[in-house]
Protein backbone atom coordinates (compact mmCIF):
# COMPACT_ATOMS: atom_id res chain seq x y z
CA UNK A 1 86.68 90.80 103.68
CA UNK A 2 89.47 88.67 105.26
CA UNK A 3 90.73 89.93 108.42
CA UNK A 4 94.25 90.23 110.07
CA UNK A 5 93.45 87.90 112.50
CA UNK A 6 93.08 85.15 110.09
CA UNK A 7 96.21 85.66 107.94
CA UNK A 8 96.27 81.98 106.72
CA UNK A 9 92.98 82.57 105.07
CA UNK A 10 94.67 85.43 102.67
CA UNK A 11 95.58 82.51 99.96
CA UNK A 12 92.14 81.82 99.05
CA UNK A 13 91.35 85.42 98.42
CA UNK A 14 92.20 88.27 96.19
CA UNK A 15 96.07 88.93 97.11
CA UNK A 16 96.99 92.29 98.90
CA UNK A 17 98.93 94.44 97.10
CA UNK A 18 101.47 96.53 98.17
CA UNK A 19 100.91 100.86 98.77
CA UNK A 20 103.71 101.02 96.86
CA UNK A 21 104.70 103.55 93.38
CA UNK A 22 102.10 103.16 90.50
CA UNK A 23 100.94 105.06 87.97
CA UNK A 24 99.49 108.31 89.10
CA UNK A 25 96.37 109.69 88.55
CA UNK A 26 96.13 113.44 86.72
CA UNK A 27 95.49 115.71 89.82
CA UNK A 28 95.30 119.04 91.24
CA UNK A 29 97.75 120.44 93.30
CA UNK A 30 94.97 122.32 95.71
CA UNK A 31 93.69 120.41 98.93
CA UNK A 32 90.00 119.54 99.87
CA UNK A 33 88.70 120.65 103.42
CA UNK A 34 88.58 117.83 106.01
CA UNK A 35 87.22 118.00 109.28
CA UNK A 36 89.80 117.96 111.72
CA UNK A 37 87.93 118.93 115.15
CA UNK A 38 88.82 116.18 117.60
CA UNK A 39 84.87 115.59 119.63
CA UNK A 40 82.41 114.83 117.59
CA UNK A 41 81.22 117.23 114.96
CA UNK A 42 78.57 119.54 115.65
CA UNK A 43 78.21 121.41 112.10
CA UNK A 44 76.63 124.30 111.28
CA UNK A 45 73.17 124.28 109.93
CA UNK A 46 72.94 124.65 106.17
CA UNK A 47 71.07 127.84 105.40
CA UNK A 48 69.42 126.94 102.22
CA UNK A 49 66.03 125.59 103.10
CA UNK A 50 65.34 124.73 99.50
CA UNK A 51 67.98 121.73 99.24
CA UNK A 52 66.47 118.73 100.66
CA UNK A 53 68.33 116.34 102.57
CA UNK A 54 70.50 113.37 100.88
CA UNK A 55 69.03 110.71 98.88
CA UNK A 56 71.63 109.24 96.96
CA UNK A 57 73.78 106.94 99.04
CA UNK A 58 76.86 104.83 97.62
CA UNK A 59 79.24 102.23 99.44
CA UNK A 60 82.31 100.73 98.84
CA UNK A 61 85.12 98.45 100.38
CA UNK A 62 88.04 100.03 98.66
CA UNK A 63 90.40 97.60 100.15
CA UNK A 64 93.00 100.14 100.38
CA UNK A 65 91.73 104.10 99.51
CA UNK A 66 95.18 104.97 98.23
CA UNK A 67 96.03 101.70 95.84
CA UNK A 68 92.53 103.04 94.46
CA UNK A 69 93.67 106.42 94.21
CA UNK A 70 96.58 105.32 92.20
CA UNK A 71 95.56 102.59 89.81
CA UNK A 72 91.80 102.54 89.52
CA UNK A 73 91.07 106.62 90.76
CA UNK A 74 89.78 107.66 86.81
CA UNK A 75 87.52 104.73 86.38
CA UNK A 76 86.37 104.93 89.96
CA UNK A 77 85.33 108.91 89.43
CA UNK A 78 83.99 108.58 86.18
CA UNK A 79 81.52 105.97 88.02
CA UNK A 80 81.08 108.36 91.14
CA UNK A 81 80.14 111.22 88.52
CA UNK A 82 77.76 109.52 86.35
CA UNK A 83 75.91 107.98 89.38
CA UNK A 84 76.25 111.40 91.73
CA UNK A 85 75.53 109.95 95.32
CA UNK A 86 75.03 112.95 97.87
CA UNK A 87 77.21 110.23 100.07
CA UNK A 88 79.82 108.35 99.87
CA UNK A 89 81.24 105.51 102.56
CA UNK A 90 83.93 103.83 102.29
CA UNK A 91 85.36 100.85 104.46
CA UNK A 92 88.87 99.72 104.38
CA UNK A 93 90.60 103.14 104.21
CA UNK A 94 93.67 101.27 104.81
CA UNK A 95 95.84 104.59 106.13
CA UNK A 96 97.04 105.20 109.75
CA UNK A 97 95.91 108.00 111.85
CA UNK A 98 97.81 111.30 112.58
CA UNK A 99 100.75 110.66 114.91
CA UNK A 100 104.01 109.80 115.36
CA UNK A 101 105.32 106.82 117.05
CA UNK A 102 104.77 106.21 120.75
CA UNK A 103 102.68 109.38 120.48
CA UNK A 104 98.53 109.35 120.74
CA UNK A 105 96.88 108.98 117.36
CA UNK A 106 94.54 111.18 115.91
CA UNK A 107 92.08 109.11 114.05
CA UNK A 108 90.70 111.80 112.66
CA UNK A 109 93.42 112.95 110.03
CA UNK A 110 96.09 110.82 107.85
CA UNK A 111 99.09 110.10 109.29
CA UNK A 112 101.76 112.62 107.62
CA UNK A 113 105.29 112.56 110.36
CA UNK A 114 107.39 110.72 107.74
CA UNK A 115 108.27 111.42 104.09
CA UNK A 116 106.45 107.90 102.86
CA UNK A 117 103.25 109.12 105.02
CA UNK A 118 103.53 113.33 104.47
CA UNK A 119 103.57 111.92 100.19
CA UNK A 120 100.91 109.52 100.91
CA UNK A 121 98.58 112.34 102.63
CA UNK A 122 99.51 114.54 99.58
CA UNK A 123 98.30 112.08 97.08
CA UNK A 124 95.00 111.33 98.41
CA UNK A 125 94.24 115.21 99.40
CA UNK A 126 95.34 115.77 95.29
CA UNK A 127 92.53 113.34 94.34
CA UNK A 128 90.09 114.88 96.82
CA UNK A 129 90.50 118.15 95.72
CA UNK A 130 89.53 117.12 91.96
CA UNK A 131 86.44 116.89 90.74
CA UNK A 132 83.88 114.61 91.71
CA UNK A 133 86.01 114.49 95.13
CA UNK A 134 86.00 118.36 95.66
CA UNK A 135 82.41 118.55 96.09
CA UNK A 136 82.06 116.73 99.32
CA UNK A 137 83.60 117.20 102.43
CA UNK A 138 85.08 114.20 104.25
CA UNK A 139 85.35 112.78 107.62
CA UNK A 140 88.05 110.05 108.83
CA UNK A 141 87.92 107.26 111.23
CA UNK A 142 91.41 105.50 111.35
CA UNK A 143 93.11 102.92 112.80
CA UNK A 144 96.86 103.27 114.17
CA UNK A 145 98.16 101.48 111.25
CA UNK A 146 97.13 100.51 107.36
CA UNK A 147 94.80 98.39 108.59
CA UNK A 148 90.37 98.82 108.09
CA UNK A 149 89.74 102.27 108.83
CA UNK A 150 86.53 104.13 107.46
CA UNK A 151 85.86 107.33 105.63
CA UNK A 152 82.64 108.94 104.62
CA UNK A 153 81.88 111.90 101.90
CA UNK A 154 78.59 114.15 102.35
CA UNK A 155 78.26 116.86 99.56
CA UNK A 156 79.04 120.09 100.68
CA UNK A 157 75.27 121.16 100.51
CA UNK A 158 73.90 118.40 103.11
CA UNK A 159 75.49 119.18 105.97
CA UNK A 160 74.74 116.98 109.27
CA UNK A 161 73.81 117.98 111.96
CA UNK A 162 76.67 115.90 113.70
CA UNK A 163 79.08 113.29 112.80
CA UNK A 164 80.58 110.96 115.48
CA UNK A 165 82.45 108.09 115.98
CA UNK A 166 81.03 105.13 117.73
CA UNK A 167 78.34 102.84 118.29
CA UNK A 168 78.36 103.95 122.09
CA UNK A 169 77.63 107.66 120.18
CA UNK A 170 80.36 109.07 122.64
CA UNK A 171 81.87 112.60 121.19
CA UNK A 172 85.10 112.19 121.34
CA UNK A 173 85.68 108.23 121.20
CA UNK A 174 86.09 106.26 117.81
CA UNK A 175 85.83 102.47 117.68
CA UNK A 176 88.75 100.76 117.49
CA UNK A 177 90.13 100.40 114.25
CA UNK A 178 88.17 103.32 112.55
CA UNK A 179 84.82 100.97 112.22
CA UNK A 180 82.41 103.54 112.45
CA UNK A 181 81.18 106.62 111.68
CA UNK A 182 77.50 108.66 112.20
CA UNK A 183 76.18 110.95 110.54
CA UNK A 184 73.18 112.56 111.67
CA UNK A 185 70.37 114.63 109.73
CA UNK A 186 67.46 116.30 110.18
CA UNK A 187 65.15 113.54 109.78
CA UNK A 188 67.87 110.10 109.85
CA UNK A 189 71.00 108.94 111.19
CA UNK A 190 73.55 107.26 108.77
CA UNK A 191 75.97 104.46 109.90
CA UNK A 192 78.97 103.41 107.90
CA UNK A 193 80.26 100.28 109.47
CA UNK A 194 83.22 97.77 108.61
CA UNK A 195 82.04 95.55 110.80
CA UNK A 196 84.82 92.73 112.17
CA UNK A 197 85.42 89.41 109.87
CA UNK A 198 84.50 86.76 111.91
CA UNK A 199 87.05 84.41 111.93
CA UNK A 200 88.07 80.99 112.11
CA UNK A 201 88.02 80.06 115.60
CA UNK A 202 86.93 80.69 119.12
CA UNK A 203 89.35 83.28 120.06
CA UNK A 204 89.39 86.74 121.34
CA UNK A 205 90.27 88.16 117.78
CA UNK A 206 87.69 86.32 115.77
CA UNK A 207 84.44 85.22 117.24
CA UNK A 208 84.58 86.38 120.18
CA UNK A 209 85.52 89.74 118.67
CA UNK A 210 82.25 89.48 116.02
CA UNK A 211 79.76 88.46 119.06
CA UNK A 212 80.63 91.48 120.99
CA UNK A 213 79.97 93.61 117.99
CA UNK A 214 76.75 92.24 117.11
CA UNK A 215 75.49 92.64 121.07
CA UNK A 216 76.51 96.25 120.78
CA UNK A 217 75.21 97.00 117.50
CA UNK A 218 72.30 95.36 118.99
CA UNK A 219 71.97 97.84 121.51
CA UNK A 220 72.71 100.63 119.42
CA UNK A 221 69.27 99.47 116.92
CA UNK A 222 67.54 100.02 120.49
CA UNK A 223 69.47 103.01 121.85
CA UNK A 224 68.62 104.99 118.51
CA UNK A 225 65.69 104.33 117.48
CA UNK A 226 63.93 107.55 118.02
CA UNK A 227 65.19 108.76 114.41
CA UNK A 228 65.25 106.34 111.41
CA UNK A 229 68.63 104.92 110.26
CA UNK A 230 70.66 103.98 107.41
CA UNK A 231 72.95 101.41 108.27
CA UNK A 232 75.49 100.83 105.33
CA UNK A 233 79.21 99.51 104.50
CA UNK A 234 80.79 96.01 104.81
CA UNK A 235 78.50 94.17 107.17
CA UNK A 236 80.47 91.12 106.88
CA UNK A 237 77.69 88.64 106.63
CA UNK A 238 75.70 86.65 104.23
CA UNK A 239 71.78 87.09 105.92
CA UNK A 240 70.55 84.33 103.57
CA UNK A 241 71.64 80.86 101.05
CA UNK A 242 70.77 83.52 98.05
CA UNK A 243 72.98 85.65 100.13
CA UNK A 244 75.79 83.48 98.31
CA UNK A 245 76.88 81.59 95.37
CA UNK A 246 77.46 78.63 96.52
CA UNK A 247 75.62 77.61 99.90
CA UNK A 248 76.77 74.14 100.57
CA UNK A 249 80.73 75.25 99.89
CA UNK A 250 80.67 78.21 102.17
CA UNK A 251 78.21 76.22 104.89
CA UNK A 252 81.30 73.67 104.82
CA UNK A 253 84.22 75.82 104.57
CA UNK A 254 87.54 75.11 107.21
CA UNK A 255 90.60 76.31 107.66
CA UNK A 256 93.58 73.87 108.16
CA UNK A 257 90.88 71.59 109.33
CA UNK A 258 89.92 72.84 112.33
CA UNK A 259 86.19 72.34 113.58
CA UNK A 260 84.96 75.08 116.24
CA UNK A 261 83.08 73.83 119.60
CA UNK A 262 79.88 75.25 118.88
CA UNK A 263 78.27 73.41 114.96
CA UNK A 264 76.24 76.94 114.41
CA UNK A 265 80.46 78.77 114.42
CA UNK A 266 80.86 76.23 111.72
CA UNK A 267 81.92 77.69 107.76
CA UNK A 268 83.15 80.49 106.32
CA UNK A 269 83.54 83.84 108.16
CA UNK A 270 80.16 85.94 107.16
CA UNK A 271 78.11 82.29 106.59
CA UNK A 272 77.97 80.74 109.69
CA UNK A 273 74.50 80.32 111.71
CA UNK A 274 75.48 82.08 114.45
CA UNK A 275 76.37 85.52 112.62
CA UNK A 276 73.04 85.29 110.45
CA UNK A 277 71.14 84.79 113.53
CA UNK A 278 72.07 87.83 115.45
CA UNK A 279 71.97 89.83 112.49
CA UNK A 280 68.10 88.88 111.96
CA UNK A 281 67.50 89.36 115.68
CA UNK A 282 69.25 92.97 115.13
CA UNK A 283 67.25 93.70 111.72
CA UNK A 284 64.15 92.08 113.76
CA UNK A 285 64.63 93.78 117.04
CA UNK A 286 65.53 97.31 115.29
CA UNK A 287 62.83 97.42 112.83
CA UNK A 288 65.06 97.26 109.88
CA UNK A 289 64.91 96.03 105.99
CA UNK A 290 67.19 94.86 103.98
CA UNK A 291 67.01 97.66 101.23
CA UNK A 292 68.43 95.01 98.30
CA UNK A 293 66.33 92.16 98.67
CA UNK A 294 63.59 94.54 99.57
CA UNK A 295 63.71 95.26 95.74
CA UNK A 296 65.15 92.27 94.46
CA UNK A 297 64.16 88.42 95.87
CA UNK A 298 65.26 86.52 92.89
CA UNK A 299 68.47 84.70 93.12
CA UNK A 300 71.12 86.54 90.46
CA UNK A 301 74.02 84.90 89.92
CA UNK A 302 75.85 87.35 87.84
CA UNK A 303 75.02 90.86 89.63
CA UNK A 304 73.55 89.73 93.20
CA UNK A 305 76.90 89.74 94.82
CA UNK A 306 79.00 92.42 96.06
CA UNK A 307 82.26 90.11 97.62
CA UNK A 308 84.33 88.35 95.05
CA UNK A 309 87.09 85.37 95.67
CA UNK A 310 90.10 85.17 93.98
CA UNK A 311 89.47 84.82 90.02
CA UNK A 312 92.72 81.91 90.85
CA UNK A 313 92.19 79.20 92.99
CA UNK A 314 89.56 77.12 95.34
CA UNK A 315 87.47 80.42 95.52
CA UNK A 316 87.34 81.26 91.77
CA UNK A 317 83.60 81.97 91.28
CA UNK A 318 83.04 81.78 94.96
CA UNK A 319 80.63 85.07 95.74
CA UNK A 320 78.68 86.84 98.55
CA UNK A 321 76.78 89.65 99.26
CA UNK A 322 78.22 91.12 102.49
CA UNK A 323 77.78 94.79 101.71
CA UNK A 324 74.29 96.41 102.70
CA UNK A 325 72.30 98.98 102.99
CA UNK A 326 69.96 98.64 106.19
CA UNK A 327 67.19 100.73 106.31
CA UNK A 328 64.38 101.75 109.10
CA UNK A 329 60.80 100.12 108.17
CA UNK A 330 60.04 104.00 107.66
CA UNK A 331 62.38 104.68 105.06
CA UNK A 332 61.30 101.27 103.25
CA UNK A 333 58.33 102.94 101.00
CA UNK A 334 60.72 105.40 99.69
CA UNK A 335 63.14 103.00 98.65
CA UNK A 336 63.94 103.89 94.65
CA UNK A 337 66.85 101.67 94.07
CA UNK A 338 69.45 99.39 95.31
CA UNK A 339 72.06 98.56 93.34
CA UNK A 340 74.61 96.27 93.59
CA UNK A 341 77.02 97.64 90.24
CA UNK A 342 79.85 94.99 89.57
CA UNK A 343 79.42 91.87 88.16
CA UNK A 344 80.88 88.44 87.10
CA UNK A 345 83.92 86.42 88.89
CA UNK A 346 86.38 88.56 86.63
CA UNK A 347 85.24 91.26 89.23
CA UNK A 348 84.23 93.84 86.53
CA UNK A 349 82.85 97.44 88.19
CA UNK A 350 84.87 96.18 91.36
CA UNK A 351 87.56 99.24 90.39
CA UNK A 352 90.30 97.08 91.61
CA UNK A 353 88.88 96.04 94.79
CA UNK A 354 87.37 92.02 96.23
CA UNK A 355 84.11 94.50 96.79
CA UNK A 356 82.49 96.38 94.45
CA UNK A 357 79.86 99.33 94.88
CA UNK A 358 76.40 99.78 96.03
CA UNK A 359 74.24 102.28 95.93
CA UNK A 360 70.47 103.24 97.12
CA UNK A 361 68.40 105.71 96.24
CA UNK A 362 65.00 107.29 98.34
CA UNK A 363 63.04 109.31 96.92
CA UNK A 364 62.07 112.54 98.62
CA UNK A 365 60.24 113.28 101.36
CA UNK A 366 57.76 115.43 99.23
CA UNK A 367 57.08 112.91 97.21
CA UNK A 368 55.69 110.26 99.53
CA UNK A 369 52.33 110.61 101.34
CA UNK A 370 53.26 109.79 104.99
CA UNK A 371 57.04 111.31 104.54
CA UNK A 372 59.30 110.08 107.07
């Protein structure tokens, strides 16, 4: 959750590790296919009219793809194949784009110019090319450095209709940072966002950064909402005071002391009024649902949270549920399950990560009356 802009914060959280040697996972020595075109992808339409179109969704902030791929990757696909999402998205990729210094970036492919980067690309196209991994196909959004950076898998028998990269839904442009990527279907768009931590203070790089967001995203609700969405990933805010473990400590939270201008900036980054506002005005304004609380409006204390603080220090115990799945009113009857699938402030099911996974399920089309 914590962003670069608000290094000082990093001591109350789960410390970063380092991308450096660890034990391996068993792997492959074949690569998976990635799509490397650099405009946004236009795919070609899947021939099969019997398979239907996804309905098994799963996200995750890996907080660094690769440390996952070397120290939690067995656990992590032994999850992925018991629970067999037709997608995948992931937030905090944590690899830099193609390109070598000084030289424009491809944020569409893993950096690979050096020998650290070219055996850091081999590793994670090994793991891809194993099972569960070499069933999907995979798309990139990267930043210039290991730093957020997003990733999304579709099985190889749902392909979209087009993938691109940013909220604006230009071809060819990605959001800075790698925070996006859409995915469009026959009948639904699907958004993986990280969206930007908020911050501590009234800066260009924290709120100021998170308001702009939240007016685009805004406008993005509006601009698409001739096709119902799926808005998942790391939204970076807790909607409600069940929303978190602890209301009053996160409603009162400071850093160093300092007090913003505005009282509704006031608390911890994802908890203050003014990011819960506009992200009611945007589920409001876009006819959206909250596919978790949809299902479950009890308060749960051991499973109801998908961020986790430090198990050391002032945030041992300290939870929140800033990872979503945000659905279109029309896709709300359909709604299966939504799972949030770690659990405790040990952070077990969080494969190594501060996040752990969630998942929803719709049924199909064929099996509701007034379909989509």
């Amino acid at each position: 959750m914590p962003s670069r802009e608000d290094n000082k914060m990093k001591r109350f959280f789960k410390p970063v590790e380092k991308d450096g040697p660890a034990k391996k996972p068993t792997l492959s020595s074949s690569f998976s296919p990635v799509k490397d075109s650099e405009s946004a992808v236009e795919t070609e339409e899947n021939n099969d009219t019997t398979k239907k179109e996804p309905s098994k969704f799963l996200t995750w902030n890996a907080n660094s793809f690769l440390l996952r791929i070397k120290n939690n990757w067995t656990d992590f696909c032994k999850f992925v194949e018991n629970l067999d999402p037709d997608v995948i998205a992931i937030q905090e990729v944590r690899m830099p784009a193609a390109g070598s210094k000084g030289s424009p970036k491809n944020p569409r492919d893993l950096k690979c110019d050096t020998s650290s980067s070219r055996e850091e690309k081999q590793v994670v196209m090994r793991a891809l090319s194993s099972l569960p991994f070499k069933n999907y196909d995979v798309w990139w959004s990267l930043s210039d450095s290991k730093y957020a950076g997003t990733a999304l898998f579709i099985k190889k028998c749902f392909q979209p209709k087009k993938v691109s990269f940013s909220l604006d839904l230009a071809g060819s442009k990605h959001e800075p940072d790698g925070r996006a990527i859409l995915a469009e279907f026959e009948s639904f768009r699907l958004l993986n966002t990280y969206v930007p931590n908020n911050g501590w203070k009234e800066e260009e790089s924290s709120f100021q950064r998170r308001r702009k967001w939240d007016k685009r995203m805004l406008e993005f609700v509006h601009r698409t909402s001739d096709k119902p969405l799926i808005w998942c990933g790391d939204l970076n805010v807790s909607h409600e005071d069940i929303d978190v473990s602890h209301p009053e400590f996160f409603a009162a939270a400071k850093l160093n002391g300092y007090v913003p201008p505005n009282k509704e900036d006031c608390g911890q980054p994802g908890f203050t009024r003014a990011e819960r506002m506009r992200f009611s005005s945007i589920i409001k304004e876009g006819k959206l649902a909250d596919a978790y609380r949809y299902l479950h409006k009890d308060n749960d204390m051991e499973r109801g949270f998908s961020w986790s603080g430090n198990p050391v220090g002032k945030y041992r115990g300290k939870r929140m549920r800033i990872d979503y799945f945000i659905v279109s009113e029309k896709l709300k009857e359909r709604i299966v399950g939504c799972d949030i699938h770690g659990h405790g402030i040990e952070l077990e099911g969080f494969y190594g990560s501060d996040h752990c996974p969630v998942s929803l399920e719709l049924s199909d089309v064929s099996t509701t009356s007034s379909g989509i």
